[in-house]
Structures are given as C-alpha cells and as structure tokens.
C-alpha atoms as a PDB file:
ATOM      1  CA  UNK A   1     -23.654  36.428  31.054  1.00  0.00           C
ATOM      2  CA  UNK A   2     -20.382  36.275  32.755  1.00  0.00           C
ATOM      3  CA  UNK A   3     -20.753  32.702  33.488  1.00  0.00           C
ATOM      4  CA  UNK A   4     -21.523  31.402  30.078  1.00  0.00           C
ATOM      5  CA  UNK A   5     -17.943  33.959  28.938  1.00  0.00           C
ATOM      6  CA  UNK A   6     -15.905  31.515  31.628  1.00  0.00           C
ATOM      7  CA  UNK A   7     -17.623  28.420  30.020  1.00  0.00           C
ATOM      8  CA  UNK A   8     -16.774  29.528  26.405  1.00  0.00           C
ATOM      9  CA  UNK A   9     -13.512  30.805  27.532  1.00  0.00           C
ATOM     10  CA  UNK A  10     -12.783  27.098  29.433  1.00  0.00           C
ATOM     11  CA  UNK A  11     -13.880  24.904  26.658  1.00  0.00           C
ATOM     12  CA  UNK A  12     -11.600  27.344  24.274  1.00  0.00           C
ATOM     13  CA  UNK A  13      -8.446  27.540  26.301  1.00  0.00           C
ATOM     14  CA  UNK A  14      -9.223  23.205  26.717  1.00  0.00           C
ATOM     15  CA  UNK A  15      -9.237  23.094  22.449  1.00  0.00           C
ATOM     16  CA  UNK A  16      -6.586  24.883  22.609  1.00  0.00           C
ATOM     17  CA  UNK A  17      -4.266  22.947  25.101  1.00  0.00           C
ATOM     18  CA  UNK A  18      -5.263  19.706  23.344  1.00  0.00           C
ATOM     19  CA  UNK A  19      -4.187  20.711  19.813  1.00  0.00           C
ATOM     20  CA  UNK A  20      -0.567  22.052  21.144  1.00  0.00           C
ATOM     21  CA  UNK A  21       0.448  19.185  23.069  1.00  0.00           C
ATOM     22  CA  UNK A  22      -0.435  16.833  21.182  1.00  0.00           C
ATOM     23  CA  UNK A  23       1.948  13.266  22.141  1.00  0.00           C
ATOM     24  CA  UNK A  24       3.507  11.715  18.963  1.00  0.00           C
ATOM     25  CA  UNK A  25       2.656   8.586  18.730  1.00  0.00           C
ATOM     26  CA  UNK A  26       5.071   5.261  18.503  1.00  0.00           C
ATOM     27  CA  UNK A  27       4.019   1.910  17.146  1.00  0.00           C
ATOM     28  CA  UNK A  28       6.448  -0.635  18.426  1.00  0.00           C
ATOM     29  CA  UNK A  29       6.283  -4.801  17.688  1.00  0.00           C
ATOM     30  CA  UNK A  30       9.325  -7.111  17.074  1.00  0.00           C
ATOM     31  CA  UNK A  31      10.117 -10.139  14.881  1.00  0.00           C
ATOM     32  CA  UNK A  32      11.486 -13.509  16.485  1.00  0.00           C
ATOM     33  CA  UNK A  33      13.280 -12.502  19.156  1.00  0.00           C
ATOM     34  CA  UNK A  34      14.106  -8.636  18.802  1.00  0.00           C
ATOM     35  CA  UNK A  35      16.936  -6.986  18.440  1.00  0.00           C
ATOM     36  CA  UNK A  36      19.788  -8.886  18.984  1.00  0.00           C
ATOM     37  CA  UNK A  37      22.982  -6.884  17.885  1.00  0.00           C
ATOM     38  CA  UNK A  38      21.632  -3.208  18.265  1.00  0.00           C
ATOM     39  CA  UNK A  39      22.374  -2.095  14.681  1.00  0.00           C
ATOM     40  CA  UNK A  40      19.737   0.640  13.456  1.00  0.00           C
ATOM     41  CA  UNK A  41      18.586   1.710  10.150  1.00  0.00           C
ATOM     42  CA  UNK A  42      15.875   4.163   9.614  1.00  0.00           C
ATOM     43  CA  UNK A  43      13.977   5.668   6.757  1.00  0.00           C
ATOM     44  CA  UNK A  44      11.625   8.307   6.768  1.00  0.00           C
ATOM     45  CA  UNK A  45       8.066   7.306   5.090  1.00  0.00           C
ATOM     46  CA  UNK A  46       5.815  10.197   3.313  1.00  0.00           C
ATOM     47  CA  UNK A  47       2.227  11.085   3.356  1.00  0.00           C
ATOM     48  CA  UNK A  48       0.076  13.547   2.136  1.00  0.00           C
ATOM     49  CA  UNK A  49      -3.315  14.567   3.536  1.00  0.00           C
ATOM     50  CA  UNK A  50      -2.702  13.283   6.971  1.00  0.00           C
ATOM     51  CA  UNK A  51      -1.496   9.598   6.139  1.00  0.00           C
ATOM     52  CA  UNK A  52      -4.640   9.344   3.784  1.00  0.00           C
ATOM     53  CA  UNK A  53      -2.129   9.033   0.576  1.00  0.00           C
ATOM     54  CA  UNK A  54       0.849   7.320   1.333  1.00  0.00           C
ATOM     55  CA  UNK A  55       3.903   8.534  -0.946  1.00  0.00           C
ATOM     56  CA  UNK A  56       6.450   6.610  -0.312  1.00  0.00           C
ATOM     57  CA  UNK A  57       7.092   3.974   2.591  1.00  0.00           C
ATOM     58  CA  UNK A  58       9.301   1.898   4.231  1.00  0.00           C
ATOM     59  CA  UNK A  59       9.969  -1.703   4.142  1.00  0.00           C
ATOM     60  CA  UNK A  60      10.806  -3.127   7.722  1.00  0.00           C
ATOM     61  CA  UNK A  61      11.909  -6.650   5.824  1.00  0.00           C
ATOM     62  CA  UNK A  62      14.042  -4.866   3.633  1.00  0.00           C
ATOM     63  CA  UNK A  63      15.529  -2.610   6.233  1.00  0.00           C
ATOM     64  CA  UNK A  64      16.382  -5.591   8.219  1.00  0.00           C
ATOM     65  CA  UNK A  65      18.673  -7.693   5.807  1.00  0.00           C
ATOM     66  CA  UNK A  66      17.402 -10.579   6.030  1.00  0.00           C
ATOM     67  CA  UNK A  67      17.785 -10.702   9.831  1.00  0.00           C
ATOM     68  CA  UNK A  68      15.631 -13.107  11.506  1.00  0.00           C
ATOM     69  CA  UNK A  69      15.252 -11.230  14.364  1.00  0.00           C
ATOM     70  CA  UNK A  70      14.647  -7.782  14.376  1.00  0.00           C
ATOM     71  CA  UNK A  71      12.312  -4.799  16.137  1.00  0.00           C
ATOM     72  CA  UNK A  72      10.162  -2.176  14.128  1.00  0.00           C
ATOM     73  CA  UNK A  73       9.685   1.060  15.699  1.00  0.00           C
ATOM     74  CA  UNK A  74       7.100   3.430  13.605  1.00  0.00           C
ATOM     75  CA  UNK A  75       7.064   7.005  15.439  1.00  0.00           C
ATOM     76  CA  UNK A  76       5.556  10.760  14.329  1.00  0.00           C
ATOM     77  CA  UNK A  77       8.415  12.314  15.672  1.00  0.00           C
ATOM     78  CA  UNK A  78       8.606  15.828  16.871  1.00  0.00           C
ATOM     79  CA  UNK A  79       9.768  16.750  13.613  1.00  0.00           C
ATOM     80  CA  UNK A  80       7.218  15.005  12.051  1.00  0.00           C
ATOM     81  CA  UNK A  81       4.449  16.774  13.731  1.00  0.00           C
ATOM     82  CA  UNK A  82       5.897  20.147  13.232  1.00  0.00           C
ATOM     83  CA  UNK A  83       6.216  19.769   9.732  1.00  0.00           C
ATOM     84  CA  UNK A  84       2.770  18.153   9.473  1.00  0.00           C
ATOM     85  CA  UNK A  85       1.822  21.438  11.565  1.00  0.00           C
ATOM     86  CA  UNK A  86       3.594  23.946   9.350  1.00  0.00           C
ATOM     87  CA  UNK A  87       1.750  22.364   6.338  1.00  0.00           C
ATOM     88  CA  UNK A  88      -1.635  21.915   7.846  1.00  0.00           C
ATOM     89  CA  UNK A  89      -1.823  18.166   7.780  1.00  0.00           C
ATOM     90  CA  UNK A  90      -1.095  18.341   3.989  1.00  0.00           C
ATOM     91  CA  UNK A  91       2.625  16.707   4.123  1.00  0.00           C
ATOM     92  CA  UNK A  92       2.361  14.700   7.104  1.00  0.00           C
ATOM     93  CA  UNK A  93       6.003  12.034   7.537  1.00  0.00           C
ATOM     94  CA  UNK A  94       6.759   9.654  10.212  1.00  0.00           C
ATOM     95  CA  UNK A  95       9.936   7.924  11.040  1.00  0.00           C
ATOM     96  CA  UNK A  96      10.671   4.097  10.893  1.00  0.00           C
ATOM     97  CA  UNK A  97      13.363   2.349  12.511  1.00  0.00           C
ATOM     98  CA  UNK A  98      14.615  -1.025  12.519  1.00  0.00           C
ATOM     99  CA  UNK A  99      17.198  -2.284  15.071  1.00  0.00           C
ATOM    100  CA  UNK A 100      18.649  -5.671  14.302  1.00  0.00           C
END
C-alpha cells in the first residue's frame, strides 16, 4: 500500500514539474541573407483558445519594409505564457519580431 502511495505520489509531483516549467518556445527562420542592419520591430499577435482562433496577427513582410533581407523570430514569451496561464489557455499571445 505504501508503495503504490510513492508511485502515485511520483507520477503526481512528475505532472506537476512538467506543467510549471514549461520552456517557451521560439520559431526562428530568415529571409535572403538575415539581418543585415540590426533594426527591430515587433508586434504582439493574439489568440484565443490556445492558438486555435487566431485574433489578430502579424505580418513579417510588412514589418520588414520592404527589406530584402530580414530574420523572423516568433516566441511565447514569458509573458505570454503567464498570461495564457492566468487565463487558462483562453487568451493565449505570442511575440513576433523582425530584425532587418
């Protein structure tokens, strides 16, 4: 009886450890060459029922200018995740930025 208390008590305290730390997530690609004069815009992109209805979202051509070369970083942020947290995946943001 004891044992199978440790077991539950293991596989609970495991759950529980993998929900809190949690990584955020990045999604990183460029276009042509990269960045190429370090100049950064960013915009914040909204979802609702954990990314299932997108809001509203970014545009990594427009946020770029018309650069040719450019590099699109798409992150859930700290932030992000707490807010997603605080709102049980209802309201659930991530962060774009684009560095020319």
């Amino acid at each position: 009886m004891r044992r199978i208390k440790l077991v539950v008590l293991g596989i609970t305290a495991i759950i529980a450890v993998s929900i809190v730390l949690t990584s955020c997530f990045t999604y990183q690609y460029q276009v042509g060459r990269g960045s190429q004069t370090g100049v950064e815009v960013t915009q914040k992109n909204h979802y609702l029922i954990y990314g299932l209805l997108p809001m509203s979202t970014s545009d990594p051509v427009k946020m770029a200018a018309g650069a040719a070369d450019y590099q699109v970083t798409i992150q859930h942020s700290f932030i992000d995740g707490l807010l997603s947290a605080i709102t049980a995946g209802f309201y659930s943001p991530t962060t774009t930025t684009v560095k020319r």
